[in-house]
Protein backbone atom coordinates (compact mmCIF):
# COMPACT_ATOMS: atom_id res chain seq x y z
CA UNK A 1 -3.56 7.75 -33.11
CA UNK A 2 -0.71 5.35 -33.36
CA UNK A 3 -0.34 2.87 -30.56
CA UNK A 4 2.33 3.24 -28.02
CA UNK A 5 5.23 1.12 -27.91
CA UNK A 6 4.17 -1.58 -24.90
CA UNK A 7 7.99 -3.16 -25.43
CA UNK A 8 11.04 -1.32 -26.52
CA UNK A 9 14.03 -4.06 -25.81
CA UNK A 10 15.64 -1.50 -23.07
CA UNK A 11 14.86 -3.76 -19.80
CA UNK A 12 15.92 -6.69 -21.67
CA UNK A 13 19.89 -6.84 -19.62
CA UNK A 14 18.61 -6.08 -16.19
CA UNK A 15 18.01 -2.53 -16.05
CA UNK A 16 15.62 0.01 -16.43
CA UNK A 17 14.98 3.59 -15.99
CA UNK A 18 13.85 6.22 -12.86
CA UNK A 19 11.68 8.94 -14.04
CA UNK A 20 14.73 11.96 -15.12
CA UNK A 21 15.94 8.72 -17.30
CA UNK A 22 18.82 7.68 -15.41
CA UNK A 23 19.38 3.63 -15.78
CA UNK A 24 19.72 1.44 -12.50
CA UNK A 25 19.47 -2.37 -12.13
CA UNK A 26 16.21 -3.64 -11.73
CA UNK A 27 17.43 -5.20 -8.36
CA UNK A 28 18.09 -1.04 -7.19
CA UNK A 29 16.21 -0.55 -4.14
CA UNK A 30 14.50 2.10 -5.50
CA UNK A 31 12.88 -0.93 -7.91
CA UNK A 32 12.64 -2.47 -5.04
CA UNK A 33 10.40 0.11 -3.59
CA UNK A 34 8.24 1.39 -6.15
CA UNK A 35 7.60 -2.28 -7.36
CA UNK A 36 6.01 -3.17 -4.23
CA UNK A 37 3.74 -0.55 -3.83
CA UNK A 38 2.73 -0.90 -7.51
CA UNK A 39 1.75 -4.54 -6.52
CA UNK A 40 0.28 -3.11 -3.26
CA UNK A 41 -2.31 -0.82 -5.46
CA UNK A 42 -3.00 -4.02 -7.55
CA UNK A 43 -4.32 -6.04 -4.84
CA UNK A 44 -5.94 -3.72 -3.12
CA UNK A 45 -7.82 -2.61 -7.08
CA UNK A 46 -8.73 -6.72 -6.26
CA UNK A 47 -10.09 -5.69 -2.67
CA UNK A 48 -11.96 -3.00 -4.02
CA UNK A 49 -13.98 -5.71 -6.13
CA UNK A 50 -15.20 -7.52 -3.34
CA UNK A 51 -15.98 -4.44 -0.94
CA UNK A 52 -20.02 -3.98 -0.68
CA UNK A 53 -19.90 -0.53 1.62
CA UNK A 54 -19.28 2.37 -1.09
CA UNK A 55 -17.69 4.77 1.68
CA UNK A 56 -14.53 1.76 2.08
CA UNK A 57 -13.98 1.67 -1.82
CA UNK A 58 -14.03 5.46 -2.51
CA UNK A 59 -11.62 5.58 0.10
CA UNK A 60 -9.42 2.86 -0.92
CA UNK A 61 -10.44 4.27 -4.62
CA UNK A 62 -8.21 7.30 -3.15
CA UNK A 63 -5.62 5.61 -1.66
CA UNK A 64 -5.13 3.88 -4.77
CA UNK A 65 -4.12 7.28 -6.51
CA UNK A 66 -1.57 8.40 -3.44
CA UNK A 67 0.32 5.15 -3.95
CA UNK A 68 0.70 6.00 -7.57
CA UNK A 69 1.89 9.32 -6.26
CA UNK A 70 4.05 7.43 -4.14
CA UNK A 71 5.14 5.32 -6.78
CA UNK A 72 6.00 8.07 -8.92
CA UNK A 73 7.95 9.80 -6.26
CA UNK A 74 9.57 7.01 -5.23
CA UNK A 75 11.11 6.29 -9.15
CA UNK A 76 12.25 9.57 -8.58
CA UNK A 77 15.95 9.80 -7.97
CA UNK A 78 16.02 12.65 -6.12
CA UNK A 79 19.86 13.99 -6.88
CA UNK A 80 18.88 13.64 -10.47
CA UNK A 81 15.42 15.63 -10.52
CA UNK A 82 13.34 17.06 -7.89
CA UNK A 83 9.71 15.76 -6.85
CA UNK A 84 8.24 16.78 -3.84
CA UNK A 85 5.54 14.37 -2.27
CA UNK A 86 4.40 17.05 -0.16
CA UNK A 87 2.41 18.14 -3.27
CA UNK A 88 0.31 14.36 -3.12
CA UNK A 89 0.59 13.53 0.28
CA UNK A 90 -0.14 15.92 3.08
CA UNK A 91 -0.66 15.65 6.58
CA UNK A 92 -4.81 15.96 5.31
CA UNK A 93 -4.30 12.71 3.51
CA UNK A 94 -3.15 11.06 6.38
CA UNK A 95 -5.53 12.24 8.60
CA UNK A 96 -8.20 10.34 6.35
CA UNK A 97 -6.96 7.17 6.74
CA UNK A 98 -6.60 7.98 10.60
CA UNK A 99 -10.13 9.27 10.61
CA UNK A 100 -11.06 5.43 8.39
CA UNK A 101 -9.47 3.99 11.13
CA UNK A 102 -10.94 5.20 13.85
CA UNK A 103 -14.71 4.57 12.12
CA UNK A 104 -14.08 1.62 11.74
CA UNK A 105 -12.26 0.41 14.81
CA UNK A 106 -15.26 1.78 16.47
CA UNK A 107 -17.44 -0.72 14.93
CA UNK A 108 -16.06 -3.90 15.66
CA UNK A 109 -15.33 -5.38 19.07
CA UNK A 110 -12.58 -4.80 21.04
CA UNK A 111 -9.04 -6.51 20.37
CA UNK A 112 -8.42 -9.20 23.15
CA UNK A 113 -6.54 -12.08 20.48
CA UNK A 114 -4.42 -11.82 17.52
CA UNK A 115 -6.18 -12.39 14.53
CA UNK A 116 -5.56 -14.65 11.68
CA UNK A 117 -5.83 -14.01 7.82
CA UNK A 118 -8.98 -14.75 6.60
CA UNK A 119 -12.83 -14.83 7.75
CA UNK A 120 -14.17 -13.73 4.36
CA UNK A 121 -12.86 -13.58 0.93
CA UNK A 122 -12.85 -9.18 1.65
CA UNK A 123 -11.08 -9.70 4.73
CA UNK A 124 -8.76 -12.38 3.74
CA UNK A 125 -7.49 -9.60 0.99
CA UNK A 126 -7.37 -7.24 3.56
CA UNK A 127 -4.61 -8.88 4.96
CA UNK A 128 -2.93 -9.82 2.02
CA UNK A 129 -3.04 -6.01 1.29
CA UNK A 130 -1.91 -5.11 4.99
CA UNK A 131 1.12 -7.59 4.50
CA UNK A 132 2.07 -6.43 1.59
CA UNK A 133 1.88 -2.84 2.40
CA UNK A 134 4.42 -3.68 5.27
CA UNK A 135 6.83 -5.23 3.38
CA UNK A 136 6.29 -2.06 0.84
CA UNK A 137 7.07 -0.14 4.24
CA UNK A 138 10.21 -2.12 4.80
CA UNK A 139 10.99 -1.70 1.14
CA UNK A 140 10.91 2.24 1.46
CA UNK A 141 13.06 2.02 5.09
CA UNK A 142 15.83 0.27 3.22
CA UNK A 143 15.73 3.14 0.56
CA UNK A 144 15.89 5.60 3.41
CA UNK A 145 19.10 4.59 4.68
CA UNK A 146 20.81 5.61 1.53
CA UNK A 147 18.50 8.14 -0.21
CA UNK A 148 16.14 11.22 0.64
CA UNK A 149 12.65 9.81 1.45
CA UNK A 150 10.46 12.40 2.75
CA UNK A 151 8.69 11.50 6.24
CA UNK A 152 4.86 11.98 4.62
CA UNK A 153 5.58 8.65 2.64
CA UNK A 154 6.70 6.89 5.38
CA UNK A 155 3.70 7.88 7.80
CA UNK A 156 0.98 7.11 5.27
CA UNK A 157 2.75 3.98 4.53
CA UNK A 158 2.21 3.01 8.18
CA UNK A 159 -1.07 4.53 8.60
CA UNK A 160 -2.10 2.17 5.37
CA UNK A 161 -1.40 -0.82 6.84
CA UNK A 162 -3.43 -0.15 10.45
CA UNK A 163 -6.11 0.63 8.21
CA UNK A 164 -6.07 -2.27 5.99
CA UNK A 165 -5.63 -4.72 9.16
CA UNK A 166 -9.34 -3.19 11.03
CA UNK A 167 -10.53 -3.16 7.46
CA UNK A 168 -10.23 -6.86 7.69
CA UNK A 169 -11.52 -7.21 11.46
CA UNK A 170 -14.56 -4.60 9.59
CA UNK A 171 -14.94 -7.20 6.53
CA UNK A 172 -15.75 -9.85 9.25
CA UNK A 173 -18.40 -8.02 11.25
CA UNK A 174 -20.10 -6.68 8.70
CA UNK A 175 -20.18 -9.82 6.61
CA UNK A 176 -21.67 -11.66 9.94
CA UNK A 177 -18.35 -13.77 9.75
CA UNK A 178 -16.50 -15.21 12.54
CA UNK A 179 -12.70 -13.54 12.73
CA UNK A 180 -10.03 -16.20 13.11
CA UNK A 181 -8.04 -15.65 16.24
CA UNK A 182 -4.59 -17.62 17.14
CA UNK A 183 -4.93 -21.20 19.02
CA UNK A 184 -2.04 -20.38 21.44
CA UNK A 185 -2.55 -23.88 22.44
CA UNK A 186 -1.37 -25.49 19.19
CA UNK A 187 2.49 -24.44 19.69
């Protein structure tokens, strides 16, 4: 079997090319977009390494395959060629994550500070996860206000990043580590 071509020159002037082939700058928003929750996925594969409880990774394990559905849709320009994300993310997809959150919200005590970053080295990538997942979010809002972006993507989007934030509160407790809350009386 003959390797595949890892470089082919075509990116090399600023653009590259949706899935249907058209060419856009690789500043499009649609880029823009996809490229974050590509390095979304990424970080949360990392997350996934430091995780001990099997039920969290085979659940991020499957949110790691609807962002790639995501992606894909998402480098889809929908006037070109049709892709409907209804086919890899349903309203039963979000309901996991909703039913993830609510496990694991039920675990940990309740909210009465805001919470910084960091805790444990699982939780701490929690929220480096969680904020990049929002700026994904933005990302995909921006692309909304001048392209077709079905309302499934942008739910799970949000639903994501509530889970990944009680993930990290979860991380903490479960670890036996202290959360870090905000000093209000630093400012």
């Amino acid at each position: 079997m003959d390797k595949s071509a890892l470089y082919t020159g075509g990116g090399d002037k600023g653009m590259t090319s949706l899935v249907g082939g058209q060419r856009v700058s690789k500043t499009d928003q649609r880029i823009e977009s996809y490229g974050t929750i590509d390095e979304l996925n990424s970080f949360i594969g990392l997350l996934i390494t430091e995780l001990k409880d099997r039920r969290d990774s085979e659940t991020l394990l499957f949110v790691q395959h609807k962002l790639f559905t995501i992606g894909s849709y998402l480098a889809t320009d929908q006037e070109e060629k049709e892709f409907k994300v209804e086919s890899g993310i349903s309203a039963e997809n979000i309901q996991r994550i909703e039913k993830e959150i609510d496990r694991l919200d039920g675990d940990v005590p309740k909210l009465r500070k805001f919470v910084l970053p960091g805790g444990c080295p699982s939780a701490a990538l929690a929220h480096v996860c969680r904020t990049v997942c929002r700026r994904a979010e933005r990302q995909i809002y921006r692309l909304a206000a001048t392209a077709t972006v079905e309302e499934p993507v942008l739910i799970f989007i949000n639903r994501l990043s509530d889970y990944l934030f009680i993930m990290g509160r979860h991380e903490c407790y479960i670890n036996q580590k202290d959360e870090i809350v905000w000093d209000n009386t630093c400012i």
